[in-house]
Protein backbone atom coordinates (compact mmCIF):
# COMPACT_ATOMS: atom_id res chain seq x y z
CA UNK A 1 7.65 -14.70 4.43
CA UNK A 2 9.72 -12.05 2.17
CA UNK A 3 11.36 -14.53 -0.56
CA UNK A 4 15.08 -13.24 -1.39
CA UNK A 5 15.84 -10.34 -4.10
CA UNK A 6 16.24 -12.48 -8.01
CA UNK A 7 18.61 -10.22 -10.08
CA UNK A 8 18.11 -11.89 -13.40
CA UNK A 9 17.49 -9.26 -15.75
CA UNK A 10 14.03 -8.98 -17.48
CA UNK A 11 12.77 -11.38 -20.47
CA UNK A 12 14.03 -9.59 -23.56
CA UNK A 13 10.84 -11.25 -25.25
CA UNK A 14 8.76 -9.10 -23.48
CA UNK A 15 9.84 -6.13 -24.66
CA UNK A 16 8.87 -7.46 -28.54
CA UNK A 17 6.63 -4.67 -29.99
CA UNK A 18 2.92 -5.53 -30.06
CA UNK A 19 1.10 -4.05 -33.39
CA UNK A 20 -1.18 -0.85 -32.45
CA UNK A 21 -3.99 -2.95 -34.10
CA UNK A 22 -3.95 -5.90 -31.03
CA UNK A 23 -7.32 -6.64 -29.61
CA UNK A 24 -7.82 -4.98 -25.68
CA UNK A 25 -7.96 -8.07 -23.99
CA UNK A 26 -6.69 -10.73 -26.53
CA UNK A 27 -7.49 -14.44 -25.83
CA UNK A 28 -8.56 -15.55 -22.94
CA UNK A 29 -5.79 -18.05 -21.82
CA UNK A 30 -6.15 -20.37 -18.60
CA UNK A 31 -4.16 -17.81 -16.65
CA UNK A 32 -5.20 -15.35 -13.74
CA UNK A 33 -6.99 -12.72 -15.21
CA UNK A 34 -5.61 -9.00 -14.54
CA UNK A 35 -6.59 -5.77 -13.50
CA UNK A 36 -4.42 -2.94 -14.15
CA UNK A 37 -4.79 0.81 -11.69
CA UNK A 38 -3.41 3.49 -12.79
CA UNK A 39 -3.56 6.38 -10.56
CA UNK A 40 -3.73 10.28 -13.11
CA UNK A 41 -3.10 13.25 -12.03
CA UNK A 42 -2.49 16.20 -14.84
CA UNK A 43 -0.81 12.96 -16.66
CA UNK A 44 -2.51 13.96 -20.36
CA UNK A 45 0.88 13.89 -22.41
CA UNK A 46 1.40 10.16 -21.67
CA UNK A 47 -1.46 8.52 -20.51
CA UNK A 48 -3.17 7.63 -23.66
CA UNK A 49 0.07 5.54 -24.19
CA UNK A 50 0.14 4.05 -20.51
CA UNK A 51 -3.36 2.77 -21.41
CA UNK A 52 -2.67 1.20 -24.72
CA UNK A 53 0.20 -0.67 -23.91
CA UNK A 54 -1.32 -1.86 -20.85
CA UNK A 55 -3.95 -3.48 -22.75
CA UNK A 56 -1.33 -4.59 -25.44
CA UNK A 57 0.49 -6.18 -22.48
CA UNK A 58 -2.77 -7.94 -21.51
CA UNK A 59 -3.25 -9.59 -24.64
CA UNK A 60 0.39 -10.72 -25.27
CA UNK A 61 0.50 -12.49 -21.95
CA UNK A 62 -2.87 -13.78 -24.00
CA UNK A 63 -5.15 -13.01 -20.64
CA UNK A 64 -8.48 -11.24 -19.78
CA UNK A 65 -8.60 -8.27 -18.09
CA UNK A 66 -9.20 -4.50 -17.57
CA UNK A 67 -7.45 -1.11 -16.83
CA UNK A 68 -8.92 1.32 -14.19
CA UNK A 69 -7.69 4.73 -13.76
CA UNK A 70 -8.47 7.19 -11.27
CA UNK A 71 -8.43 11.14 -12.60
CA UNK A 72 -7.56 12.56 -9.77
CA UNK A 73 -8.65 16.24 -9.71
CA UNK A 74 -6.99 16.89 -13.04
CA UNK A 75 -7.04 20.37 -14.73
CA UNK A 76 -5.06 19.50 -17.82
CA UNK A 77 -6.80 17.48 -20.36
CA UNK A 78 -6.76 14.46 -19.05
CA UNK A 79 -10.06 14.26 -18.70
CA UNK A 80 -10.76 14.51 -22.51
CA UNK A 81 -7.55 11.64 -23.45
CA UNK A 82 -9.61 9.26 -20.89
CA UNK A 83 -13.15 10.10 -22.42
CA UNK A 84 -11.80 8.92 -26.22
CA UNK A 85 -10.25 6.27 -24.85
CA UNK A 86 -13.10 4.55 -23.28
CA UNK A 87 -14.43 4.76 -26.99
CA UNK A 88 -11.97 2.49 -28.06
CA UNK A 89 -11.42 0.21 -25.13
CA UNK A 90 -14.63 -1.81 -23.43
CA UNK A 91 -12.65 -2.81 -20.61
CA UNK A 92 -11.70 0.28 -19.39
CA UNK A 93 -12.93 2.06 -16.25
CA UNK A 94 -12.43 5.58 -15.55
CA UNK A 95 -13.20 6.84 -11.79
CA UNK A 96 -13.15 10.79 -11.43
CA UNK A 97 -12.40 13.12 -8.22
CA UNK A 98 -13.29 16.48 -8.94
CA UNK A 99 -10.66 18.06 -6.69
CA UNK A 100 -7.45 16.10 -5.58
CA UNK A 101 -7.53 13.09 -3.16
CA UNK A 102 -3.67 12.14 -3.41
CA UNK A 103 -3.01 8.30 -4.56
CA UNK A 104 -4.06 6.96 -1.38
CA UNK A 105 -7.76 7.39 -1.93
CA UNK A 106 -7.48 6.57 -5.61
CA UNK A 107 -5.94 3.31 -4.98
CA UNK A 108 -8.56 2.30 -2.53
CA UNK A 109 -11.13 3.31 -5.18
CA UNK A 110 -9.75 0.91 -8.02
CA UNK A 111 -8.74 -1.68 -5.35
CA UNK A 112 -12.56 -2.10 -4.35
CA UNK A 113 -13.52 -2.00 -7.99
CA UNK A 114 -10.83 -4.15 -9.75
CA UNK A 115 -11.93 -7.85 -10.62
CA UNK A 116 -8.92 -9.19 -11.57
CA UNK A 117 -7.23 -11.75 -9.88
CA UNK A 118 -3.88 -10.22 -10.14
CA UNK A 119 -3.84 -6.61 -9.83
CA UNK A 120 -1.04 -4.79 -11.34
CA UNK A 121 0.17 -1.14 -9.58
CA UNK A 122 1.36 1.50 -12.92
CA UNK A 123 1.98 4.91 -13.10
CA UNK A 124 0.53 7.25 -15.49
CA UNK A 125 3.64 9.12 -16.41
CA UNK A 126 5.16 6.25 -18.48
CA UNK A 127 8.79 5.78 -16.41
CA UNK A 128 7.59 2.16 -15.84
CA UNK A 129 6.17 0.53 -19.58
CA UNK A 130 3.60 -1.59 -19.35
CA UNK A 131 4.24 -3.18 -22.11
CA UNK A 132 7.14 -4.49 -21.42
CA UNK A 133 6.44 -4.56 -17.00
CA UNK A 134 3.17 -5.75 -17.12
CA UNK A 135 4.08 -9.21 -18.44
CA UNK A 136 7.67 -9.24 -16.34
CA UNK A 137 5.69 -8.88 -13.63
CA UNK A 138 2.95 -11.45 -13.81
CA UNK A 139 5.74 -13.75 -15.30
CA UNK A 140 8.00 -13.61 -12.55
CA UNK A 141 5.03 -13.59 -9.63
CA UNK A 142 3.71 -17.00 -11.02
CA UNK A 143 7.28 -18.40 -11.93
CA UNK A 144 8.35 -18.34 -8.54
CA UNK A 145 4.80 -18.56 -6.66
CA UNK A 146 4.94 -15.33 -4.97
CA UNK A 147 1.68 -13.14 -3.84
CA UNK A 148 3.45 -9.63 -4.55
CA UNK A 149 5.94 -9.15 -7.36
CA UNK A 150 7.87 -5.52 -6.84
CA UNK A 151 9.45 -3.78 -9.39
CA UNK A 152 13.39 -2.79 -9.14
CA UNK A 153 14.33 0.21 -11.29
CA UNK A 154 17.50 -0.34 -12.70
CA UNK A 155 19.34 2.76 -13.96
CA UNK A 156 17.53 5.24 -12.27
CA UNK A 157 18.27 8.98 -12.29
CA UNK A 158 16.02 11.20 -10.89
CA UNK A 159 15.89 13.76 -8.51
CA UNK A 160 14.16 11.54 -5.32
CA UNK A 161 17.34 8.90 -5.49
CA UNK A 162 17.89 9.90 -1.91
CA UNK A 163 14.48 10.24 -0.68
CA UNK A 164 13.92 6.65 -2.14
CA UNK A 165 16.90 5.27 -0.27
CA UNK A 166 15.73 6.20 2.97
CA UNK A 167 12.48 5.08 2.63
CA UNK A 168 13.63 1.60 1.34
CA UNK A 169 15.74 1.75 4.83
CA UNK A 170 13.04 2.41 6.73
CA UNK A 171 10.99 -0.33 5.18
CA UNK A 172 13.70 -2.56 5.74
CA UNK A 173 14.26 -2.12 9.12
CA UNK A 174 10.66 -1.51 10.49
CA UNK A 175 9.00 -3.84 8.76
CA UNK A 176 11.56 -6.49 7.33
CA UNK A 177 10.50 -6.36 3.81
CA UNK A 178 14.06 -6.79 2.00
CA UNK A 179 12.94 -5.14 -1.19
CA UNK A 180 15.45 -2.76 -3.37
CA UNK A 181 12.26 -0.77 -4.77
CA UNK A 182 9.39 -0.71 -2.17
CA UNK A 183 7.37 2.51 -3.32
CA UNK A 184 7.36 1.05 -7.30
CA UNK A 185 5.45 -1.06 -9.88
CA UNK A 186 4.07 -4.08 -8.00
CA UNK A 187 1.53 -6.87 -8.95
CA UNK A 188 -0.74 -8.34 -6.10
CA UNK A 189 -2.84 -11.57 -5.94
CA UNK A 190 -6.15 -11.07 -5.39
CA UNK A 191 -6.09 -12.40 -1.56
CA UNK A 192 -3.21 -9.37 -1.02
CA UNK A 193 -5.69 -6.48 -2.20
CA UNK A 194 -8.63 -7.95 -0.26
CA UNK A 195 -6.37 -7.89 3.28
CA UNK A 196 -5.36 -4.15 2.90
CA UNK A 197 -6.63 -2.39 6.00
CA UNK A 198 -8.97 0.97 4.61
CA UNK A 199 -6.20 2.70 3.09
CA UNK A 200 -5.60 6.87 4.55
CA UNK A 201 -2.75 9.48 3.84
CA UNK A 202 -0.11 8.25 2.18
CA UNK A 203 -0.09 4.65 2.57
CA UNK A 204 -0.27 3.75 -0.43
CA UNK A 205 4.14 3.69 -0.02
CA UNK A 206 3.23 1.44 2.72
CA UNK A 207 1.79 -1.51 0.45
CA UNK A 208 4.52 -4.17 0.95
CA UNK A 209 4.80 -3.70 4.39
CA UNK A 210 0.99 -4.57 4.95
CA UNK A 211 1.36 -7.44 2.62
CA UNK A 212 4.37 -8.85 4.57
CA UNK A 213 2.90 -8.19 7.90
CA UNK A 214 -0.16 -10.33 6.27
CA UNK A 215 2.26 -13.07 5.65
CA UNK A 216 2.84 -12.97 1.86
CA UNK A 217 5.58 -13.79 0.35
CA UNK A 218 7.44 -11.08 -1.69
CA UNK A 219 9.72 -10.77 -4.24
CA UNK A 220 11.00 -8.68 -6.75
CA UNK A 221 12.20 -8.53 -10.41
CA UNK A 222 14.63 -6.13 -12.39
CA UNK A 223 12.57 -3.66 -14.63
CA UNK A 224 13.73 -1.10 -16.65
CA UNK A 225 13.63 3.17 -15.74
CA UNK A 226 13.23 5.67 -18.17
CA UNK A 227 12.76 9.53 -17.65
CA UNK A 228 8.82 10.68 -17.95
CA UNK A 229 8.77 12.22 -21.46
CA UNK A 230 6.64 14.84 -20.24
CA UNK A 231 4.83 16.64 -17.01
CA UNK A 232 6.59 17.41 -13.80
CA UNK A 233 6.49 14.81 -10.80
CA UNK A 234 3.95 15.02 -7.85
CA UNK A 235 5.91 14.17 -5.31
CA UNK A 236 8.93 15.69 -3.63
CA UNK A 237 11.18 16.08 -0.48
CA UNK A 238 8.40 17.51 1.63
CA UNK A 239 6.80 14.30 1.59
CA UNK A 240 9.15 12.68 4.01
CA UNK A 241 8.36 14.17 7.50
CA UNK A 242 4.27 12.83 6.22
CA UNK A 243 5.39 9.42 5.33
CA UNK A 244 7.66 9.29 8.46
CA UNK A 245 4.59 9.67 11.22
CA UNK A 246 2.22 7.51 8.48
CA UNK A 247 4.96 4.84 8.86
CA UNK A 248 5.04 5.24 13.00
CA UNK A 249 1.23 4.84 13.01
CA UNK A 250 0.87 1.68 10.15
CA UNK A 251 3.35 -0.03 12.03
CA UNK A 252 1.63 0.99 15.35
CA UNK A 253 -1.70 0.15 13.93
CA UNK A 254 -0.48 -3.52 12.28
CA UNK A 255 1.06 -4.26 15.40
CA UNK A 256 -1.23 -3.37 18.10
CA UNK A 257 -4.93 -3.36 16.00
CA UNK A 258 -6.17 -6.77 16.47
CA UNK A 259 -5.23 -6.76 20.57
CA UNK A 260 -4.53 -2.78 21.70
CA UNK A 261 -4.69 -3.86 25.75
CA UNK A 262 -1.47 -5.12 24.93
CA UNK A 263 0.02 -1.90 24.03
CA UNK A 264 -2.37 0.59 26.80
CA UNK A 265 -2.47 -2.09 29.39
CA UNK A 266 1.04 -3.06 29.03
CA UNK A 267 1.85 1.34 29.55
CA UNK A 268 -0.83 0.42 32.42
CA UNK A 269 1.21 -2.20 34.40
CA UNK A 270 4.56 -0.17 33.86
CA UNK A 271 3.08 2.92 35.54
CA UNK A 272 1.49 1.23 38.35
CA UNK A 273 4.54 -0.54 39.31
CA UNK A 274 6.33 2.79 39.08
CA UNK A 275 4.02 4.69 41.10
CA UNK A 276 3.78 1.28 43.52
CA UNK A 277 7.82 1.79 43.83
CA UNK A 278 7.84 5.43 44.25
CA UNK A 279 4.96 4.95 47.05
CA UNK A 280 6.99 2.12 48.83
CA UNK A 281 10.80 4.61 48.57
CA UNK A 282 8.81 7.53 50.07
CA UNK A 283 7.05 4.70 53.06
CA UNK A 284 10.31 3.93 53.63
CA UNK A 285 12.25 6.93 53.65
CA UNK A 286 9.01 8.37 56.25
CA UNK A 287 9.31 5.49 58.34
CA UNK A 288 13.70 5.90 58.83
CA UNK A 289 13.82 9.60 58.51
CA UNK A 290 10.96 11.06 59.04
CA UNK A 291 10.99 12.77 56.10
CA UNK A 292 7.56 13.45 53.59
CA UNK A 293 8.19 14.35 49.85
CA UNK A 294 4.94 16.00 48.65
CA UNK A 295 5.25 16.69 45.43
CA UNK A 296 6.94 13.08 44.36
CA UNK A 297 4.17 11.72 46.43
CA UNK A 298 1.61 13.62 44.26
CA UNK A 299 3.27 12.81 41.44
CA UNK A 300 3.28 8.94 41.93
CA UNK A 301 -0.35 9.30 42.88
CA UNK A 302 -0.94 11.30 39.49
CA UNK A 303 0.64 8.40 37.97
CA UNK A 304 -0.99 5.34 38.87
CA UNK A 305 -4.57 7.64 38.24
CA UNK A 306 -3.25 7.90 34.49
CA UNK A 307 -2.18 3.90 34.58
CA UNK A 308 -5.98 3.38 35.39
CA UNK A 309 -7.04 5.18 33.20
CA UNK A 310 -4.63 3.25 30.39
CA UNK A 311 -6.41 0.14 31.52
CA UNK A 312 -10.05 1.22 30.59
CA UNK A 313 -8.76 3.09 27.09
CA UNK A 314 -7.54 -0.54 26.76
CA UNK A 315 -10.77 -2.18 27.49
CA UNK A 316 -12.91 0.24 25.12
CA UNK A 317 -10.28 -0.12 22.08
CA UNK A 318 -10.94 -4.07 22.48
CA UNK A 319 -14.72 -3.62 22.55
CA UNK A 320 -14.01 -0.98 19.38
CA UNK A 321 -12.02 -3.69 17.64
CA UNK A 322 -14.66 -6.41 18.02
CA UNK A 323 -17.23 -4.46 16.46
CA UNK A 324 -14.67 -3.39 13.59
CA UNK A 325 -14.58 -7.05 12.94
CA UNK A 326 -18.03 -8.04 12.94
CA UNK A 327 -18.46 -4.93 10.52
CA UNK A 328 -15.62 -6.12 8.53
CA UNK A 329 -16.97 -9.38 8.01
CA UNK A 330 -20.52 -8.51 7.35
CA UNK A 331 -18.52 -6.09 4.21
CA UNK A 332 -16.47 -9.10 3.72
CA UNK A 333 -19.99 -10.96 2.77
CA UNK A 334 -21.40 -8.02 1.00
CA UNK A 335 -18.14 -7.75 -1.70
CA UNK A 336 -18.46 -11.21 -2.56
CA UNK A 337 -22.43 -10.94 -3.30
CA UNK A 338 -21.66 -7.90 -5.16
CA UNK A 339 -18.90 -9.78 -7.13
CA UNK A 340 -20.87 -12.91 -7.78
CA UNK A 341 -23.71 -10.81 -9.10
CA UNK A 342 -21.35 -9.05 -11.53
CA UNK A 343 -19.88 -12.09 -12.71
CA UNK A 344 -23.41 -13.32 -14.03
């Protein structure tokens, strides 16, 4: 279910200024707790202020929770902003890659890590503020009862306008998520995170339509767009031929994962009654005119080989599945002990 686009504007209350003195995690209300990832690459300019206000935010929606952030093969000082700051904030968990991984892999790191029960998508370059997202999100995801709150920029003006257009398209029509903003700030229920498939190559863009072929419900709230104050964007055009075949193979993988004979022994079926038609026009045309056609008889015979052939690629992909689901379950076992333990 993908709930319909809400275009009231943001809660001007949120956007109150919190003093630089509030506690990290504030009171612990009887609200979902929240986890906040925040994926840094060469981000040191502004991401001593992403983390701040995203612990400000936590404590003025009066919650418990945390902020991870991957450093993601940075050469700048980003390092050294994240090492003071975990002076200063308890709660917050630093993850390192010593060369680049892309956002993919850092993403899966925090996702596995985070204990929240809502986790909360930010980026480290400050064109989304927590401060004033953080709580529209979580706001608007329990207001209406939603799994997935997305983000809608509103003003924006940067140079990937276009790029961003046709990937909404393309979300829109391959995987029905009616979103304005697919590939922005989102916040995710804890049952969301847990059903991503192991996330590869660039699907992190890819999170809503994973979430609504799950069968979440999705919606979406205004937020505001400013300019990154500083540091130069990691992303650009050359992106979209990558995200076009990662999009071909998500939706080929959420569609045909959980029963791939459909897909290799439906190919299977198509050839042999090709090759079976071909076989019965050249019996035929032998039997009237006494004419042979050797190479479209070889050809029909080359086909139904390959059709067989689909049919056992089909049979070992099912047997492949099976044990991806025992193995997923036995992990599925293992997280929870793992969690229960830290929550002593």
């Amino acid at each position: 279910m993908v709930e319909g686009t809400h275009t009231a504007q943001p809660d001007p209350a949120v956007a109150e200024p919190v003093p630089e003195t509030a506690p990290a995690t504030g009171p612990v209300g009887a609200g979902a707790t929240i986890s906040v990832v925040v994926p840094a690459r060469n981000e040191e300019a502004t991401l001593a202020q992403v983390v701040e206000r995203s612990f400000q935010a936590i404590a003025l929606l009066q919650r418990a929770g945390e902020v991870l952030v991957v450093n993601d093969g940075s050469t700048d000082g980003t390092g050294r902003v994240l090492a003071e700051l975990q002076t200063r904030y308890s709660e917050l968990r630093v993850f390192t890659h010593r060369r680049g991984h892309g956002m993919t892999a850092g993403l899966e790191k925090m996702f596995a890590a985070s204990r929240g029960d809502i986790v909360i998508l930010m980026p480290a370059d400050m064109e989304s503020d927590p401060l004033v997202d953080v709580p529209a999100l979580v706001r608007h995801l329990e207001a209406h009862d939603l799994d997935v709150a997305a983000g809608w920029r509103q003003g924006r003006k940067d140079g990937k306008v276009m790029a961003s257009k046709l990937y909404n398209f393309v979300m829109q029509t391959m995987a029905g998520v009616r979103v304005h903003d697919g590939n922005w700030i989102k916040a995710m229920r804890r049952e969301v995170v847990d059903s991503f498939p192991p996330l590869r190559s660039d699907w992190h863009r890819f999170l809503l339509m994973i979430a609504a072929h799950n069968g979440f419900s999705i919606g979406e709230v205004p937020t505001f767009y400013q300019p990154r104050p500083a540091g130069s964007s990691k992303f650009g055009w050359e992106r979209i031929p990558k995200s076009f075949l990662d999009v071909l193979v998500l939706k080929f993988l959420l569609t045909f994962s959980e029963a791939p004979m459909r897909f290799f022994g439906g190919l299977g079926i198509l050839g042999i009654l090709t090759s079976l038609a071909v076989f019965l026009y050249l019996l035929l045309l032998y039997v009237f005119t006494e004419t042979q056609q050797r190479p479209v008889f070889i050809a029909a015979g080359v086909l139904a080989i390959i059709s067989v052939l689909l049919f056992l690629v089909g049979f070992l992909a099912e047997l492949i599945v099976t044990q991806g689901a025992r193995i997923q379950q036995l992990e599925k076992r293992l997280d929870e002990q793992r969690r229960g333990l830290d929550s002593r």
